[in-house]
Protein backbone atom coordinates (compact mmCIF):
# COMPACT_ATOMS: atom_id res chain seq x y z
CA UNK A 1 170.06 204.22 62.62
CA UNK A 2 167.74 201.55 62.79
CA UNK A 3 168.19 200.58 59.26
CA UNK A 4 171.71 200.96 59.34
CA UNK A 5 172.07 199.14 62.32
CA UNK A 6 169.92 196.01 60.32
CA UNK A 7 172.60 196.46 57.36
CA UNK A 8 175.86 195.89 59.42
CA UNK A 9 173.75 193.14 61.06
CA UNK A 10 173.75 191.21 57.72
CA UNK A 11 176.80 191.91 56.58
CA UNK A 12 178.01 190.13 59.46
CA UNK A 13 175.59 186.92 58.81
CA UNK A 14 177.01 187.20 55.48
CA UNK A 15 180.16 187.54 56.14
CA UNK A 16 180.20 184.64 58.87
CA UNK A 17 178.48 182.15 56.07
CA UNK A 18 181.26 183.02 53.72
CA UNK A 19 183.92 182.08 55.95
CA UNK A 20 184.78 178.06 55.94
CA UNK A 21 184.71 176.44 59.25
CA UNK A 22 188.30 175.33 60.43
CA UNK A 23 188.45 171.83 58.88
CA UNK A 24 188.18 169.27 62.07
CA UNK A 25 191.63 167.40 62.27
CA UNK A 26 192.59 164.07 60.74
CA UNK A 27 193.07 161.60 63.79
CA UNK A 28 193.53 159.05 61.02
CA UNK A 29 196.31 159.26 59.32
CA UNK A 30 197.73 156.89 56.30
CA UNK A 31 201.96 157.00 56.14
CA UNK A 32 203.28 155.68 52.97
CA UNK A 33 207.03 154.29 53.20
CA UNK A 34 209.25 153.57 49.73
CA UNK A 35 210.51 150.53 50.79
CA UNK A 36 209.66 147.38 53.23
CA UNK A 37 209.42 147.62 56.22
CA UNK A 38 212.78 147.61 57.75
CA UNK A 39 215.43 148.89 60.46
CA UNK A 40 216.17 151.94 58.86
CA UNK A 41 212.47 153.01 59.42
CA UNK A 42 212.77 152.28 62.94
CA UNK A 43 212.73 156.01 64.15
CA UNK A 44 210.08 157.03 61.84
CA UNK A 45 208.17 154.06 62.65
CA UNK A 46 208.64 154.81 66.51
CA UNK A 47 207.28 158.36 66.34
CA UNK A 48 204.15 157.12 64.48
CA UNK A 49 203.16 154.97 67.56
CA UNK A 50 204.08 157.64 70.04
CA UNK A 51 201.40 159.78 67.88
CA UNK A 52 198.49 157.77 69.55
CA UNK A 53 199.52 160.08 72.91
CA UNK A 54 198.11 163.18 70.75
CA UNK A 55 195.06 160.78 69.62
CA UNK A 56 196.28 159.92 66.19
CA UNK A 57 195.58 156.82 64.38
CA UNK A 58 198.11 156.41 62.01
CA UNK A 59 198.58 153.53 59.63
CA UNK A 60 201.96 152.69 57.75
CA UNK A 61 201.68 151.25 54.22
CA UNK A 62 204.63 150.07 52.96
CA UNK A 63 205.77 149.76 49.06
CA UNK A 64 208.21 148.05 47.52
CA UNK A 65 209.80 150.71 44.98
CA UNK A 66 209.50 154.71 45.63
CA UNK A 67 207.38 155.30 42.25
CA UNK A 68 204.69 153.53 43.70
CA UNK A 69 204.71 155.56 47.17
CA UNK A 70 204.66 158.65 44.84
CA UNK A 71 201.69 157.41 42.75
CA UNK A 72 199.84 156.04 46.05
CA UNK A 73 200.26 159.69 47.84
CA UNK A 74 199.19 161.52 44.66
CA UNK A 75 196.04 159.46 44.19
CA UNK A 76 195.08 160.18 48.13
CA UNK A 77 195.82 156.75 49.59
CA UNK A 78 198.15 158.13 51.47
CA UNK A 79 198.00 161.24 53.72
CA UNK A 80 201.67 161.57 54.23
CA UNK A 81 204.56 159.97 52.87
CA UNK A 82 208.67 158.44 53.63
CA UNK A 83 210.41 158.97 49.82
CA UNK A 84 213.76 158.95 48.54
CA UNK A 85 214.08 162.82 47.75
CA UNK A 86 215.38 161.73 44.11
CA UNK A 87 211.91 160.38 43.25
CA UNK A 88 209.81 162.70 44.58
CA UNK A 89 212.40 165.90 42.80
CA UNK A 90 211.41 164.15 39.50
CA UNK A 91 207.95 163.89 40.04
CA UNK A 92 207.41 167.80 41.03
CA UNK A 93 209.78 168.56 38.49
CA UNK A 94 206.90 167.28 36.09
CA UNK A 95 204.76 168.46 37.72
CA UNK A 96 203.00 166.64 40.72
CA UNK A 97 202.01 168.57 43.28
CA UNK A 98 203.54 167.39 46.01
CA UNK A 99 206.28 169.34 48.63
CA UNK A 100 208.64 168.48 51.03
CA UNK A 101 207.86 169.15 54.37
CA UNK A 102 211.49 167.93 56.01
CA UNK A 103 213.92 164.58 56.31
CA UNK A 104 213.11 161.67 57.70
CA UNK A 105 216.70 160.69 57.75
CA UNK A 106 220.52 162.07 56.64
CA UNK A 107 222.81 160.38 54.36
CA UNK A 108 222.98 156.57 55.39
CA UNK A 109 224.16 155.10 52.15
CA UNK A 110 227.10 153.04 51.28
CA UNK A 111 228.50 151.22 48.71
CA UNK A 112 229.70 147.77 50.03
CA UNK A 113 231.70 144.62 47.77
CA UNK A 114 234.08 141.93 48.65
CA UNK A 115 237.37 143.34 49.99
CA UNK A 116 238.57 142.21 46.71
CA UNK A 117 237.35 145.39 45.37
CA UNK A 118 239.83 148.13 46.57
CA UNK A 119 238.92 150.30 44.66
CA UNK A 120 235.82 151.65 42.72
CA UNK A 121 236.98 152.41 39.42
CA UNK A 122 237.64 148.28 39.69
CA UNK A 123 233.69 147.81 39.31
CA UNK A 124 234.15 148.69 35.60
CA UNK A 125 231.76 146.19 33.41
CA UNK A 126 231.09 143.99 36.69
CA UNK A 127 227.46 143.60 38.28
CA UNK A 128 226.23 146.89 40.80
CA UNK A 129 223.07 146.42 41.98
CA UNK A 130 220.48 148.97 42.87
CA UNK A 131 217.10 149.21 43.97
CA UNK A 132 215.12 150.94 41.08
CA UNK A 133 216.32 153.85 38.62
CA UNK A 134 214.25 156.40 40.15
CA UNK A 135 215.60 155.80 43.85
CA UNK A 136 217.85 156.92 45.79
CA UNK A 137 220.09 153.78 46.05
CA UNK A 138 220.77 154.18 42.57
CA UNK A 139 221.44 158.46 43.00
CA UNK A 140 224.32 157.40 45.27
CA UNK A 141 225.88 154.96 42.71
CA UNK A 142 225.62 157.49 39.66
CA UNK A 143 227.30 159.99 42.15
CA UNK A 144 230.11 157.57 42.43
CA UNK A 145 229.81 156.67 38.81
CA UNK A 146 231.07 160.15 38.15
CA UNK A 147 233.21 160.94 40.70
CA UNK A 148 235.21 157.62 40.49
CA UNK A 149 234.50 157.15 36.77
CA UNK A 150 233.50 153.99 37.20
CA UNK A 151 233.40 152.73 33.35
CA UNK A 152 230.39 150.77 32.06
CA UNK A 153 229.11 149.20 35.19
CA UNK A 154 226.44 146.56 34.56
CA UNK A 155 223.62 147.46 36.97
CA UNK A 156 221.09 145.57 37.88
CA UNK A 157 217.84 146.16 39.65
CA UNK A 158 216.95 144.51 42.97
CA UNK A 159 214.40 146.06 45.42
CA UNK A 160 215.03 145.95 48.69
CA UNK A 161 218.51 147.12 50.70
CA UNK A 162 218.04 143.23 52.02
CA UNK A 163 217.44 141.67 48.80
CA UNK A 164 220.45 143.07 47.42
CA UNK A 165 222.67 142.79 50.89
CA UNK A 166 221.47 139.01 50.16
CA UNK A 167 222.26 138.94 47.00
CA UNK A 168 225.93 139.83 47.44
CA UNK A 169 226.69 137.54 50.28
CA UNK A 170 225.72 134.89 47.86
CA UNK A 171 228.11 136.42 45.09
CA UNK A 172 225.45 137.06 42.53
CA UNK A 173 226.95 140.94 42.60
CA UNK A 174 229.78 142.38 42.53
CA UNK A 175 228.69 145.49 45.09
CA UNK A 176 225.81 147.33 45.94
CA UNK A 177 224.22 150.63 47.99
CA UNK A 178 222.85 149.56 51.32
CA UNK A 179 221.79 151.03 54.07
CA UNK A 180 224.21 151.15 56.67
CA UNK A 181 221.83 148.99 59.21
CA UNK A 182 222.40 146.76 56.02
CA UNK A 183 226.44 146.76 55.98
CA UNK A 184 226.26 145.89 59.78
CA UNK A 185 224.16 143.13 59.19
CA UNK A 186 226.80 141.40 56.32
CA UNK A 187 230.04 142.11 59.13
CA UNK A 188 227.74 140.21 61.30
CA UNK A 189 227.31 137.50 59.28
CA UNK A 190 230.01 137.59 57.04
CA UNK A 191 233.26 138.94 59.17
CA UNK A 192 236.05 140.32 57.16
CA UNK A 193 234.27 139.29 53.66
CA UNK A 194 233.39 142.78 52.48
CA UNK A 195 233.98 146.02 53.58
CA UNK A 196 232.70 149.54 52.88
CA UNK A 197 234.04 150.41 49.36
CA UNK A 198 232.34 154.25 49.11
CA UNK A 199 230.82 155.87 51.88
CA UNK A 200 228.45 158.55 50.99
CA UNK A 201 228.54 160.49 54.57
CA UNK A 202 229.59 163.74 53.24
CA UNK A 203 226.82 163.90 49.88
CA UNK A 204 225.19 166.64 49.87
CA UNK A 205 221.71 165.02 49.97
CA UNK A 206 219.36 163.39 52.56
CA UNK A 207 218.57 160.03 52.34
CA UNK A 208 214.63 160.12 52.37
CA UNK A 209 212.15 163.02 52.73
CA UNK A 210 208.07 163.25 54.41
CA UNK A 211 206.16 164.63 51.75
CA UNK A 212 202.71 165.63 51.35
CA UNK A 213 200.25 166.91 48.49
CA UNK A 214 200.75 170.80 48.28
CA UNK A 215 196.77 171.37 48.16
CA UNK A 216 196.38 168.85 51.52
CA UNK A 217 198.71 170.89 53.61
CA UNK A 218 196.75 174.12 54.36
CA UNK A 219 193.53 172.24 55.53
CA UNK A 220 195.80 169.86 57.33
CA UNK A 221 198.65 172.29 59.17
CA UNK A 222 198.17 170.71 62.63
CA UNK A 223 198.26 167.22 61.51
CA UNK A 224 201.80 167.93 59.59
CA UNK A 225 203.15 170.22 63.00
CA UNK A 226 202.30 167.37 64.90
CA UNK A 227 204.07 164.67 62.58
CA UNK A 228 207.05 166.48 62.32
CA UNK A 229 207.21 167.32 66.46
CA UNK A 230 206.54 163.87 67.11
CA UNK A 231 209.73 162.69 64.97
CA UNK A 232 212.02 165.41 66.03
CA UNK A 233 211.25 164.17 69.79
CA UNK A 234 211.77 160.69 68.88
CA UNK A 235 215.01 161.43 67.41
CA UNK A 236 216.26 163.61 70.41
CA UNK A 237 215.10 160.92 72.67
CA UNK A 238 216.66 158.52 70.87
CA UNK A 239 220.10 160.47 70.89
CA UNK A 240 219.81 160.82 74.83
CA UNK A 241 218.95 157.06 75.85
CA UNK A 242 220.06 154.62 73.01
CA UNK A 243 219.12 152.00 75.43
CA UNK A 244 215.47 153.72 75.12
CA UNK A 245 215.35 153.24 71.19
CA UNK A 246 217.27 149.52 70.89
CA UNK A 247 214.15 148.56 73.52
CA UNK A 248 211.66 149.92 71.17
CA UNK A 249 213.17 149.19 68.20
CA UNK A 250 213.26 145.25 69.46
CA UNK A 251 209.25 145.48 69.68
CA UNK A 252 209.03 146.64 66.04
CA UNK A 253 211.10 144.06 64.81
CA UNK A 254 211.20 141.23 67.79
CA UNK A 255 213.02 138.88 65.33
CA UNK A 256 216.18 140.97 65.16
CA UNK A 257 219.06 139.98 67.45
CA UNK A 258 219.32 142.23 70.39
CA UNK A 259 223.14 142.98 70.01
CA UNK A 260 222.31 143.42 66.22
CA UNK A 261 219.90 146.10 66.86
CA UNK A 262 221.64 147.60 69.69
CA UNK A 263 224.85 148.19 66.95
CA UNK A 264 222.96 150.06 64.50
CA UNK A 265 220.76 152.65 66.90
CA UNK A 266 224.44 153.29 68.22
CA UNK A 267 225.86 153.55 64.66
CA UNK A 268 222.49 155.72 63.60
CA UNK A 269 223.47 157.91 66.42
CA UNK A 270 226.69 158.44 65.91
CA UNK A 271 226.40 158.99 62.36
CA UNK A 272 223.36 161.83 63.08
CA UNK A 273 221.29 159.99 60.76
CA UNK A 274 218.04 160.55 62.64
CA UNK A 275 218.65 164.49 62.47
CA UNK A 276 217.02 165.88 65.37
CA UNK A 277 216.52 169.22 63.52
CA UNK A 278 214.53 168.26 60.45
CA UNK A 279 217.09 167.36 57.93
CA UNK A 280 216.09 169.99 55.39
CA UNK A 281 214.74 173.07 56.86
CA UNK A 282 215.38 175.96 55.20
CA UNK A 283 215.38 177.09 51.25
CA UNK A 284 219.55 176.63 51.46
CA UNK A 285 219.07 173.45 51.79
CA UNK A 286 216.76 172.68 49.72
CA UNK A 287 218.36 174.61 46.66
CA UNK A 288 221.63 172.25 47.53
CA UNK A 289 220.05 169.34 47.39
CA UNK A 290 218.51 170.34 43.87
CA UNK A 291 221.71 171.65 42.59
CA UNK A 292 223.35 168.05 43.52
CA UNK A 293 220.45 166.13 41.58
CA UNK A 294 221.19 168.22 38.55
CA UNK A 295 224.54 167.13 38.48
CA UNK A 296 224.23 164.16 38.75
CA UNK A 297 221.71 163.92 36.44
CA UNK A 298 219.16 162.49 38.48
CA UNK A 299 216.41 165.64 37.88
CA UNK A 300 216.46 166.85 34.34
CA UNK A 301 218.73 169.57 33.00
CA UNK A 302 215.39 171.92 32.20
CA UNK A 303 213.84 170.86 35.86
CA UNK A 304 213.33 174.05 37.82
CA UNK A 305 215.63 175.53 39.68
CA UNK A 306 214.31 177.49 42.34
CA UNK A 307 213.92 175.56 46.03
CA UNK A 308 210.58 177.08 46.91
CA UNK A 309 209.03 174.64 44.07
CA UNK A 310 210.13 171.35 45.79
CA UNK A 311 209.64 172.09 49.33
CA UNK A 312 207.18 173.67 51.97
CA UNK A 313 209.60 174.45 54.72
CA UNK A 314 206.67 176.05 57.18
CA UNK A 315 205.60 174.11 59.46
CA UNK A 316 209.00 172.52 60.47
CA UNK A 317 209.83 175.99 60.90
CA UNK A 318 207.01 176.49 63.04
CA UNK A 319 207.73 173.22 65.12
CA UNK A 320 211.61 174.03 65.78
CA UNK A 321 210.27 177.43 67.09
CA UNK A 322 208.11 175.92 69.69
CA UNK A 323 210.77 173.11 70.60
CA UNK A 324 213.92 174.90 69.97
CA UNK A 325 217.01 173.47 68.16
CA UNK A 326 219.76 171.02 69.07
């Protein structure tokens, strides 16, 4: 008995030294964005300074084209990262082992020109500007590419939703995909000028995904979980006091006009652009948005099909179970 007893004692000693320790959570956390830093992030960028209340440290990088947030996150500068689904599809498509964890953000694209323009197959041969090939500002103009059969557009690449919103005022363009907080801005400044020629509401595609690398997730659960909480609750409290999110908003970006900023939270709202559910949470709508890149020819016709090898749908799952749906 004795010796028996001495045997089951080592197993357990052995057993207990083969068994990692639970990895200690990441209070510091890097954020890459695929863009400057800009209204659109405002949510996003909100949430990330509301994590300090569950002792996070996290530190937004911003790039200026979404390859480079891709490359950044796969080489481990980045912990976490804001992409424009198109890019990242591509790049697990070949390979990268990355997943998306949920949406940052539903469709908030549009296609704005000079009310000159009345109608898109009219941008045949003229200048369209996007912001690289790989994003998702140019996805939304090969959509309407097809669908309007726009012939032989000239397009031109000019980062930035900004840049290009610029760029148009100044007639160096012929139209472009903005953001909406973008199209605002140009009524603002430009009244009765240009108008929304395509609005991309109803695409059946988010506007930008988080994403992580596959093999970081496991060791890293809580740190995602609490991420994605922290958004949903921004966006919710958002939705329920506007007044709330203008006020923060303003202290991101205290060089925006007040009545500016107040237009787009309330157009963001309305819209449901700051989906208070996740965007993306289940394998439906993940296969959806993968079917829609395919025809549109933004993934590869030999990319794979099935959902599961894009996405990692868990913990979002986990999170709406604990705070319920809206």
């Amino acid at each position: 008995m004795r010796r028996a007893g001495t045997l089951v004692g080592l197993g357990l000693i052995v057993l207990v030294l083969l068994v990692p320790p639970a990895a200690a959570r990441q209070t510091r956390l890097v954020v890459g964005f695929s863009g400057v830093k800009q209204l659109t992030y405002a949510a996003m960028l909100i949430a990330l300074e509301r994590a300090r209340d569950r002792g996070y440290d996290v530190v937004p990088v911003f790039f200026p084209r979404p390859e480079l947030a891709v490359q950044a996150l796969l080489r481990g500068e980045t912990d976490l990262a804001r992409i424009e689904p198109s890019s990242v599809s591509v790049a697990i498509a070949r390979g990268a082992g990355l997943a998306i964890v949920g949406a940052a953000a539903t469709s908030q694209w549009v296609l704005v020109s000079p009310r000159s323009v009345t109608a898109p197959a009219q941008l045949a041969r003229r200048r369209v500007a996007v912001h690289s090939v790989t994003s998702m500002s140019n996805t939304v103009v090969q959509y309407a590419i097809k669908k309007y059969r726009i012939a032989q557009p000239q397009l031109l690449v000019i980062p930035g939703s900004p840049a290009r919103a610029q760029a148009l005022m100044q007639g160096e363009i012929d139209a472009t995909s903005l953001f909406l907080t973008d199209a605002i801005r140009i009524e603002q400044l430009a009244p009765g000028r240009f108008h929304v020629l395509v609005d991309f509401r109803e695409m059946p595609m988010v506007d930008s995904v988080i994403v992580a690398r596959r093999d970081w997730i496991p060791g890293h659960r809580e740190e995602v979980e609490d991420l994605l909480r922290g958004l949903l609750e921004t966006h919710r409290r958002i939705a329920a006091g506007p007044e709330w999110g203008a006020a923060r908003t303003r202290q991101l970006f205290p060089d925006e006009d007040a009545a500016f900023v107040g237009a787009v939270v309330r157009a963001y709202i309305a819209r449901g652009v700051w989906d208070q559910n996740g965007g993306i949470d289940h394998l439906t709508a993940a296969g959806q948005m993968v079917r829609f890149l395919k025809e549109i020819e933004a993934l590869p016709a030999g990319a794979p099909d099935g959902a599961a090898i894009y996405v990692e749908l868990s913990p979002l799952q986990d999170v709406l179970k604990r705070i319920g749906r809206k």
